[in-house]
Every structure is written in C-alpha cells, then in structure tokens.
PDB file of N, CA and C in Angstrom:
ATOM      1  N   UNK A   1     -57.851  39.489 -17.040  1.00  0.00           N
ATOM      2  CA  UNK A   1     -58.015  38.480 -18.048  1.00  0.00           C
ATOM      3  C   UNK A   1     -56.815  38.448 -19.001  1.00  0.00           C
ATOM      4  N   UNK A   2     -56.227  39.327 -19.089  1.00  0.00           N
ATOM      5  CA  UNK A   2     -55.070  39.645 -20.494  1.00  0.00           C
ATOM      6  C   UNK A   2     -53.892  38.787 -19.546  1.00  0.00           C
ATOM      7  N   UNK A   3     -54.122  38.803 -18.442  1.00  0.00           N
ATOM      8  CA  UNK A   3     -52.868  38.050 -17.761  1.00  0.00           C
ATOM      9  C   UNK A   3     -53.128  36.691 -17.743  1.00  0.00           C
ATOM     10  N   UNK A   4     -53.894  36.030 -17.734  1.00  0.00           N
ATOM     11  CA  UNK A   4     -54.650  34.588 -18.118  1.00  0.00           C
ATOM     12  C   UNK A   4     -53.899  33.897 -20.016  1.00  0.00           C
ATOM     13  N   UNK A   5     -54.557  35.234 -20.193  1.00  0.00           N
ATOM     14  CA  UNK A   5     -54.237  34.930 -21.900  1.00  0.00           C
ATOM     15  C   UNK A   5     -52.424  34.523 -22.057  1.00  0.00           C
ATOM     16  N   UNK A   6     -52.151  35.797 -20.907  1.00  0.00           N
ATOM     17  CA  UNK A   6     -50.458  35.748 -21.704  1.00  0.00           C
ATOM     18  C   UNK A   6     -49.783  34.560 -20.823  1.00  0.00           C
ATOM     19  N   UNK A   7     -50.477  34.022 -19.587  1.00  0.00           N
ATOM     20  CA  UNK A   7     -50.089  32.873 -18.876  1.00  0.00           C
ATOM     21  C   UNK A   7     -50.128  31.961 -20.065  1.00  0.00           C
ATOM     22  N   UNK A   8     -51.268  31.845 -20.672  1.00  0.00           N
ATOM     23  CA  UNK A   8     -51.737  30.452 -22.140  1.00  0.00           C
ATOM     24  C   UNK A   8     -50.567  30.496 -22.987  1.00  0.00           C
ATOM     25  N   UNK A   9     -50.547  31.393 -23.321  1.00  0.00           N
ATOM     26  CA  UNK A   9     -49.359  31.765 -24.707  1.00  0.00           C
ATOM     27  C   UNK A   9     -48.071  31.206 -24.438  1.00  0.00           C
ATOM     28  N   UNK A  10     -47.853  31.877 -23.185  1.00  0.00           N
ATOM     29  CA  UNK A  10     -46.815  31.809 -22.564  1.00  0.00           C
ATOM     30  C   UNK A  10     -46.005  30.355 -22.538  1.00  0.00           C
ATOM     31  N   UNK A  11     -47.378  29.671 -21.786  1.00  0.00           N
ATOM     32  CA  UNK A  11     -47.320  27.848 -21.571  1.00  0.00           C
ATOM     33  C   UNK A  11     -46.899  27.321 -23.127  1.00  0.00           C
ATOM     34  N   UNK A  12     -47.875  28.152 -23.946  1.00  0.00           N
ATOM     35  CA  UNK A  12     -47.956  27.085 -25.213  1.00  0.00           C
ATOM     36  C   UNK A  12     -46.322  27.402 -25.659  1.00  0.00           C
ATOM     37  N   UNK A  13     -45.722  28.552 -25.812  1.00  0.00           N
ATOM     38  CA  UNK A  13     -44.429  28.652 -26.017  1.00  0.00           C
ATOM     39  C   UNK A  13     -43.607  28.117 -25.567  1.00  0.00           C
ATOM     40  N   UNK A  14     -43.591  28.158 -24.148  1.00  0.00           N
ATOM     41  CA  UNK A  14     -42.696  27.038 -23.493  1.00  0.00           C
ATOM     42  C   UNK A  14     -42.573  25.332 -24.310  1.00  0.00           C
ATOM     43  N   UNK A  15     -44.019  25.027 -24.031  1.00  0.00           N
ATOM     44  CA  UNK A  15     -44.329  23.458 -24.466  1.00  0.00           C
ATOM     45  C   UNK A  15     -43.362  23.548 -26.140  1.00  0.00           C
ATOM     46  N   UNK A  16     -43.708  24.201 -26.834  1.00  0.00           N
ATOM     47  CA  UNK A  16     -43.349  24.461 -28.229  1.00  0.00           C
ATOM     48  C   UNK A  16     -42.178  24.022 -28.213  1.00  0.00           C
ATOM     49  N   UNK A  17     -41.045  25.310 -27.708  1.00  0.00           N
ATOM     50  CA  UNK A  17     -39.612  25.230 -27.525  1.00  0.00           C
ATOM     51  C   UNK A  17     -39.224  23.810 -26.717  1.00  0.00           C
ATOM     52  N   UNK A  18     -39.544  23.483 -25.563  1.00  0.00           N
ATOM     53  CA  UNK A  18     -39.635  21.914 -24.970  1.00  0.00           C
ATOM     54  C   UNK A  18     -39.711  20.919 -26.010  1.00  0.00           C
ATOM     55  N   UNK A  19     -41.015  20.828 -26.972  1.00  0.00           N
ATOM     56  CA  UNK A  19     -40.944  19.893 -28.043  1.00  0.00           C
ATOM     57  C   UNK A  19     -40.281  19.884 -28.743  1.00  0.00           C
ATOM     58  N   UNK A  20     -39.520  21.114 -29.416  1.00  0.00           N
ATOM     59  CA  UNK A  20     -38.821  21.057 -30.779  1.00  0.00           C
ATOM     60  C   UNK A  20     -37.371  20.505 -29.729  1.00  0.00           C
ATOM     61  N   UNK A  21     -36.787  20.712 -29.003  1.00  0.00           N
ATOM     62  CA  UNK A  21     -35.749  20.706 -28.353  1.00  0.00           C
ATOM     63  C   UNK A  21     -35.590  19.244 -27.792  1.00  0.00           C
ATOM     64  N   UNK A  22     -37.141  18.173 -27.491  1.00  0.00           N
ATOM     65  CA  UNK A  22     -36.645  17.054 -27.321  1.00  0.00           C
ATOM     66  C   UNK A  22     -36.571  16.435 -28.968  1.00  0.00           C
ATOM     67  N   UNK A  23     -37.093  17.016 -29.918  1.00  0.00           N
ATOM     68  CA  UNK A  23     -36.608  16.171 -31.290  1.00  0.00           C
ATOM     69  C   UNK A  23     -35.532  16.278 -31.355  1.00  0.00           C
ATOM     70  N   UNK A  24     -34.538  17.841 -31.264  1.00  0.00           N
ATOM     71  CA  UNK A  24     -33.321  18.039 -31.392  1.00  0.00           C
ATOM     72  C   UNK A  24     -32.457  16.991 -30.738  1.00  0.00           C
ATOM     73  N   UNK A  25     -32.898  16.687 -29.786  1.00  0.00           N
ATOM     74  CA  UNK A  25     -32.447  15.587 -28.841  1.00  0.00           C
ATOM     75  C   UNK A  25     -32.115  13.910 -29.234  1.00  0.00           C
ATOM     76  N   UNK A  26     -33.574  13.574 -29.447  1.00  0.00           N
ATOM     77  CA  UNK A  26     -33.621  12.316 -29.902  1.00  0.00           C
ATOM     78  C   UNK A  26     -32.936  12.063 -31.191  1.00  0.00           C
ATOM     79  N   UNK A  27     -32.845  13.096 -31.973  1.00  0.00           N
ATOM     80  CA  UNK A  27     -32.560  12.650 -33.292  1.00  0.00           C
ATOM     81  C   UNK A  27     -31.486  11.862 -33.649  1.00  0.00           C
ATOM     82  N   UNK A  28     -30.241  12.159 -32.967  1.00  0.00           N
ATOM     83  CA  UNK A  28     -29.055  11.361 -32.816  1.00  0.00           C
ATOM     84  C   UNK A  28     -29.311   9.758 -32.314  1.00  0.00           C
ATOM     85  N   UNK A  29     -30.464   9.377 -31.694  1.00  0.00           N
ATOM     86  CA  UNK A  29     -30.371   8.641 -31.107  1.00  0.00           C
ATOM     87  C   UNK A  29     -31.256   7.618 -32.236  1.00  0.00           C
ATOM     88  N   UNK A  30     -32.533   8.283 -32.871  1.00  0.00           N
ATOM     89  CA  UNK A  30     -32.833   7.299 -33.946  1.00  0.00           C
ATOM     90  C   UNK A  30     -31.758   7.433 -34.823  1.00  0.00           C
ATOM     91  N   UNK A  31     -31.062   8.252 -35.434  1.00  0.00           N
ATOM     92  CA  UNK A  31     -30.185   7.955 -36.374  1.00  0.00           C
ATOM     93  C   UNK A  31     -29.029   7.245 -35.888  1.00  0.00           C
ATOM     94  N   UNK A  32     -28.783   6.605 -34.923  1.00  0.00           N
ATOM     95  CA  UNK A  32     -27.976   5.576 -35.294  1.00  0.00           C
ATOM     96  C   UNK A  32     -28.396   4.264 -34.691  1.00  0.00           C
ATOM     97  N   UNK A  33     -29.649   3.948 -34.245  1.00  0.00           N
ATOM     98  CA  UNK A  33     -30.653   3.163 -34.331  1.00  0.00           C
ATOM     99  C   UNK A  33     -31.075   2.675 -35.636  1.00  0.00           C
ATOM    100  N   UNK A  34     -31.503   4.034 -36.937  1.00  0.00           N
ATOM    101  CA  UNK A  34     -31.700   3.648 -37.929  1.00  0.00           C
ATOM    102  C   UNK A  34     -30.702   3.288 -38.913  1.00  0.00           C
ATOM    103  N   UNK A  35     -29.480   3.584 -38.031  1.00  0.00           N
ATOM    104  CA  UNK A  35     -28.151   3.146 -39.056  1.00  0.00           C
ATOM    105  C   UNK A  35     -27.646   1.850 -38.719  1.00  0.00           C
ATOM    106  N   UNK A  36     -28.064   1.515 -37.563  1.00  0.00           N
ATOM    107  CA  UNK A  36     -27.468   0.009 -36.989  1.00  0.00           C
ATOM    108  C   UNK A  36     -27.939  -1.134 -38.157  1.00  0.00           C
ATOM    109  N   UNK A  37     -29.333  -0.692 -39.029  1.00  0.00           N
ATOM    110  CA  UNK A  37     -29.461  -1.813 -39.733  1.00  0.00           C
ATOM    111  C   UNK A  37     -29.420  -1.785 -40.962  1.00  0.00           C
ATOM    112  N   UNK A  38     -28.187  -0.868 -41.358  1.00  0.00           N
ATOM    113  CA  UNK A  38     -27.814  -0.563 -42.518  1.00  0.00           C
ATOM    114  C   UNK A  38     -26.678  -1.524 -42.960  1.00  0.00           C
ATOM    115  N   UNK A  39     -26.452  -1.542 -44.043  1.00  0.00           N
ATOM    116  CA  UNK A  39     -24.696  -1.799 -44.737  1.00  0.00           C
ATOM    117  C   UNK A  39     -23.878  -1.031 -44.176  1.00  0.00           C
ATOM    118  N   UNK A  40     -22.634  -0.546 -44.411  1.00  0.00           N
ATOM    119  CA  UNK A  40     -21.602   0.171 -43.991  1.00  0.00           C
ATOM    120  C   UNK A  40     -21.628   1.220 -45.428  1.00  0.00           C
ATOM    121  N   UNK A  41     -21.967   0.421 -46.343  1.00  0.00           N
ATOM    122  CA  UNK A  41     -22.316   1.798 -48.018  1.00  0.00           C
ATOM    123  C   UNK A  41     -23.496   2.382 -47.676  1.00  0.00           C
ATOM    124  N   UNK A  42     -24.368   1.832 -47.410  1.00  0.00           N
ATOM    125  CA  UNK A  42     -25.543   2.284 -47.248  1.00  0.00           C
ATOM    126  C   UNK A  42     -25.626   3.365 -46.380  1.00  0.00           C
ATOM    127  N   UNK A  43     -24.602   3.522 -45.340  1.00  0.00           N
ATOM    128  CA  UNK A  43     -24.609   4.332 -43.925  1.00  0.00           C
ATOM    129  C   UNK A  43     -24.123   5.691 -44.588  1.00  0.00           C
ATOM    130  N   UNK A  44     -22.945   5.291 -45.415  1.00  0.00           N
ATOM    131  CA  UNK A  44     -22.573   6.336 -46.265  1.00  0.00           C
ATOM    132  C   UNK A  44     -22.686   7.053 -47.307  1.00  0.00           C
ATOM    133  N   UNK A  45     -23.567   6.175 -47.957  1.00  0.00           N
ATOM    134  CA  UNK A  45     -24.081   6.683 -49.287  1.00  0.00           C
ATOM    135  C   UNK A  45     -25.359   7.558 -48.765  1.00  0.00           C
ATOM    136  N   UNK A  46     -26.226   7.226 -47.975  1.00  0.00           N
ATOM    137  CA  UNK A  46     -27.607   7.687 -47.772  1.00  0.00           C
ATOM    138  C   UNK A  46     -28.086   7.661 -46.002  1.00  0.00           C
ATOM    139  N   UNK A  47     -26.713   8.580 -45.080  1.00  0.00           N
ATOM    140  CA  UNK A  47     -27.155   8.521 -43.661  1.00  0.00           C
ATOM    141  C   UNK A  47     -28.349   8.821 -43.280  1.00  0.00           C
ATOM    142  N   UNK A  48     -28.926   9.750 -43.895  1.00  0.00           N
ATOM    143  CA  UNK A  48     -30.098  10.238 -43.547  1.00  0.00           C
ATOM    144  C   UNK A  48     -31.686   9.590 -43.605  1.00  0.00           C
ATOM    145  N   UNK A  49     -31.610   8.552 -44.513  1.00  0.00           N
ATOM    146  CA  UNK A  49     -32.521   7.463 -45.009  1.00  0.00           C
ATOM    147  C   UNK A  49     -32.993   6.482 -44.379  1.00  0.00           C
ATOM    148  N   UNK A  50     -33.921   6.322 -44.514  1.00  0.00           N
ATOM    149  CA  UNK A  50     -34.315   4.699 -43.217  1.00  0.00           C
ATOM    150  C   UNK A  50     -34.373   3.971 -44.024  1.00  0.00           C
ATOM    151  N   UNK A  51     -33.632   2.789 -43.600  1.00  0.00           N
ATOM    152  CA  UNK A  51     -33.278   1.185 -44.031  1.00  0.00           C
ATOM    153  C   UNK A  51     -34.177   0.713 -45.229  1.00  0.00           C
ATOM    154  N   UNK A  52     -34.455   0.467 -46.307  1.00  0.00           N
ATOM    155  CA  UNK A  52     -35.077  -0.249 -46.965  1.00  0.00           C
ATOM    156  C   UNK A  52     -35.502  -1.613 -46.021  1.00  0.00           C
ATOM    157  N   UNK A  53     -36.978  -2.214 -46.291  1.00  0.00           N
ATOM    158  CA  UNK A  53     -37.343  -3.169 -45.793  1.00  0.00           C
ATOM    159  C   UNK A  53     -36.559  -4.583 -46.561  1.00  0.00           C
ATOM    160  N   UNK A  54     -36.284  -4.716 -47.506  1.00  0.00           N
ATOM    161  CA  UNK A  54     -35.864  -5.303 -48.204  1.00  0.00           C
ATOM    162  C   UNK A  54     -34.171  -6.021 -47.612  1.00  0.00           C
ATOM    163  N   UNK A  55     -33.699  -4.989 -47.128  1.00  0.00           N
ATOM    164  CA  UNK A  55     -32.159  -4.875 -47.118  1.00  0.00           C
ATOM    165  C   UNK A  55     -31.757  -4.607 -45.560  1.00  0.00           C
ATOM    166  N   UNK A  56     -32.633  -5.101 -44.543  1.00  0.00           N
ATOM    167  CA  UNK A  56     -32.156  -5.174 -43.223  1.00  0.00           C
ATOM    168  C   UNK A  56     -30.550  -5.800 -42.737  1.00  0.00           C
ATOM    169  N   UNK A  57     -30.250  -5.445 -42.349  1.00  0.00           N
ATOM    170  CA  UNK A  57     -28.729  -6.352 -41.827  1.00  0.00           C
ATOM    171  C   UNK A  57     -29.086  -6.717 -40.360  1.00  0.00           C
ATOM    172  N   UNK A  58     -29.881  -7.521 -39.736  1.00  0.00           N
ATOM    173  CA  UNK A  58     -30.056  -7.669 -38.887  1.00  0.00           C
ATOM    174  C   UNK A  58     -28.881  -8.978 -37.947  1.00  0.00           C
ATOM    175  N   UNK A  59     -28.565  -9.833 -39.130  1.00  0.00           N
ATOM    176  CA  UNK A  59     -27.353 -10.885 -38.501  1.00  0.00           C
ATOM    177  C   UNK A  59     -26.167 -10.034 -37.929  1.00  0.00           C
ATOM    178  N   UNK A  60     -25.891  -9.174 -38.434  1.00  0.00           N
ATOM    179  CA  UNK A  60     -24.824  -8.489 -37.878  1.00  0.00           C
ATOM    180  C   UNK A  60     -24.850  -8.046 -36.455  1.00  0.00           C
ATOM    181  N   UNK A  61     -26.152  -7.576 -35.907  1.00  0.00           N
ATOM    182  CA  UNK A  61     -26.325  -7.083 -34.310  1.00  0.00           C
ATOM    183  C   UNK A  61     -25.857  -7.558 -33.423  1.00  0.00           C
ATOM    184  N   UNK A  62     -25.868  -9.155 -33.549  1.00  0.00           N
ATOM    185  CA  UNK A  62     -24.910  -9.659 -32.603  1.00  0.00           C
ATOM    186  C   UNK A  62     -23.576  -9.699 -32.306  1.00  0.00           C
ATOM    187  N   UNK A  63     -23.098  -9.571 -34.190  1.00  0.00           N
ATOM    188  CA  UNK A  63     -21.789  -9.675 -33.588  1.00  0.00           C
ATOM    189  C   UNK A  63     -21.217  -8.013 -32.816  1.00  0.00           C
ATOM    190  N   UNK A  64     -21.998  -7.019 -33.510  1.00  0.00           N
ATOM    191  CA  UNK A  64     -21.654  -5.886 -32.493  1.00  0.00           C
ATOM    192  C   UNK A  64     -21.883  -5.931 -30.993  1.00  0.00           C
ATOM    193  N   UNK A  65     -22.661  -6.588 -30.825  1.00  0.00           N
ATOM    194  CA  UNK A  65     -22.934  -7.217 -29.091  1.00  0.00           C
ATOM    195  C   UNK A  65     -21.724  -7.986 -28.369  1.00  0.00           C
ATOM    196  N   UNK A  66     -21.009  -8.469 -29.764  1.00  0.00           N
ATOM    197  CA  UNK A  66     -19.909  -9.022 -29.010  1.00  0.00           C
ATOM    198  C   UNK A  66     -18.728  -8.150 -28.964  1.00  0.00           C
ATOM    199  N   UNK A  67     -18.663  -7.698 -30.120  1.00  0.00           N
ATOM    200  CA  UNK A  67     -17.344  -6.799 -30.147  1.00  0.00           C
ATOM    201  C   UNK A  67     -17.382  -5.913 -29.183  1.00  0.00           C
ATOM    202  N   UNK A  68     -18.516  -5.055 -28.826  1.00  0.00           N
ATOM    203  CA  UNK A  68     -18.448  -4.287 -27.601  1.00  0.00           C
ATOM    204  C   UNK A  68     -18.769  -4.192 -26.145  1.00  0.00           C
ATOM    205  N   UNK A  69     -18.958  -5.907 -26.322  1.00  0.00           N
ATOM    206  CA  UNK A  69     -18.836  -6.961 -24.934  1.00  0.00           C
ATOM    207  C   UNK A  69     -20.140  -6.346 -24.049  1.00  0.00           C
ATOM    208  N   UNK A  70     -20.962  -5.867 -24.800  1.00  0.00           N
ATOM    209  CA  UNK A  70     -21.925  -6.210 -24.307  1.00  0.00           C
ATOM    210  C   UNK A  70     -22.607  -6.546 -23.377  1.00  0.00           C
ATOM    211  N   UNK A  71     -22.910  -7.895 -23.146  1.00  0.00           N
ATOM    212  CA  UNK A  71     -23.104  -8.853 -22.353  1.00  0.00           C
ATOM    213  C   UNK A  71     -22.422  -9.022 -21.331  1.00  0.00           C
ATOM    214  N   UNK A  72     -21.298  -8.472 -21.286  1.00  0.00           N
ATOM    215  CA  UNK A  72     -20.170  -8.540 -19.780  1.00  0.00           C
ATOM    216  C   UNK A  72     -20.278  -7.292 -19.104  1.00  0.00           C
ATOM    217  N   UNK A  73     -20.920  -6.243 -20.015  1.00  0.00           N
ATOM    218  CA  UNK A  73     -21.171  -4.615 -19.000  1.00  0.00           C
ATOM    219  C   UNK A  73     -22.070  -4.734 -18.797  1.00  0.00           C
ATOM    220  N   UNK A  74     -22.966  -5.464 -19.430  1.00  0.00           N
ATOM    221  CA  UNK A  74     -24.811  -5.174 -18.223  1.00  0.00           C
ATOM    222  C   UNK A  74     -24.686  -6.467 -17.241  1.00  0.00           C
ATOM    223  N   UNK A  75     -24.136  -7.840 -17.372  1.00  0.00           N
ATOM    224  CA  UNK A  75     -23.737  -8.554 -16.221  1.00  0.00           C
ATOM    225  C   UNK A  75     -23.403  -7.467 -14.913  1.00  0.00           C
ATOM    226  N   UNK A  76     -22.319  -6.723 -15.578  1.00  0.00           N
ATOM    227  CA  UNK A  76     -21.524  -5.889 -14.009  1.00  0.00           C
ATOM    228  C   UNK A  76     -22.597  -5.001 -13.562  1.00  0.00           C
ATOM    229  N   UNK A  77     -23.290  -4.656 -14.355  1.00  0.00           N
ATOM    230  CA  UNK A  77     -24.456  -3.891 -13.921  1.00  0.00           C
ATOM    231  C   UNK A  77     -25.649  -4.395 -12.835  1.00  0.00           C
ATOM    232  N   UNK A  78     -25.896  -5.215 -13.021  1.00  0.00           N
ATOM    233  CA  UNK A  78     -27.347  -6.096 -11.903  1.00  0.00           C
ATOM    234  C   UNK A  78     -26.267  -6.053 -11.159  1.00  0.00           C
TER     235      UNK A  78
END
C-alpha cells in the first residue's frame, strides 16, 4: 500500500511541476498579447499591467498586420 501512496504523491508532484512550468511558459506569450493593446508609454511605463478597458488601441492591429506582412506569410502557408 505505501507504494500506491508514493505512486499518488509522486503523480501529484509531477502534475504540480508540469503546471507551474506550463505558466512559466505561457507567460511570455500573454504578455505580449496583453501588450499588443497597449500605447507604446503604457508598454513602458506599466509592462506588467493589463490594458485598461478604457484605453484599448485596437486600430493599430492592423497596421502591425501590415508592417509584418502578415497576410503574405499565412497566404504562403495554405
């Protein structure tokens, strides 16, 4: 039975380290998700912060869609 138990523990440790390690992961990926709809002060004054509702920059997305052509690398893609 004690080998049952330390199989459980064992799992739950694994899962643990697995979870904390995919936040470690993602985090880069919301933070500049949550920075895309910032100002350029805003990015710098307060990176760590999520966007005020108030103060979205959402017109801007496109033109980053264009500047980094975008639309012509997922074309080549299909």
């Amino acid at each position: 039975m004690s080998k049952a138990r330390s199989s459980v523990a064992r799992s739950g440790f694994v899962h643990l380290a697995l979870g904390g390690y995919t936040l470690l992961a993602l985090f880069p990926i919301f933070l500049v998700v949550a920075n895309s709809f910032k100002t350029r002060a805003g990015i710098f004054s307060a990176p760590l912060q999520l966007p005020e509702c108030g103060h979205l920059q959402l017109d801007r997305l496109p033109d980053g869609a264009e500047a980094g052509r975008l639309s012509s690398a997922i074309s080549r893609t299909a």
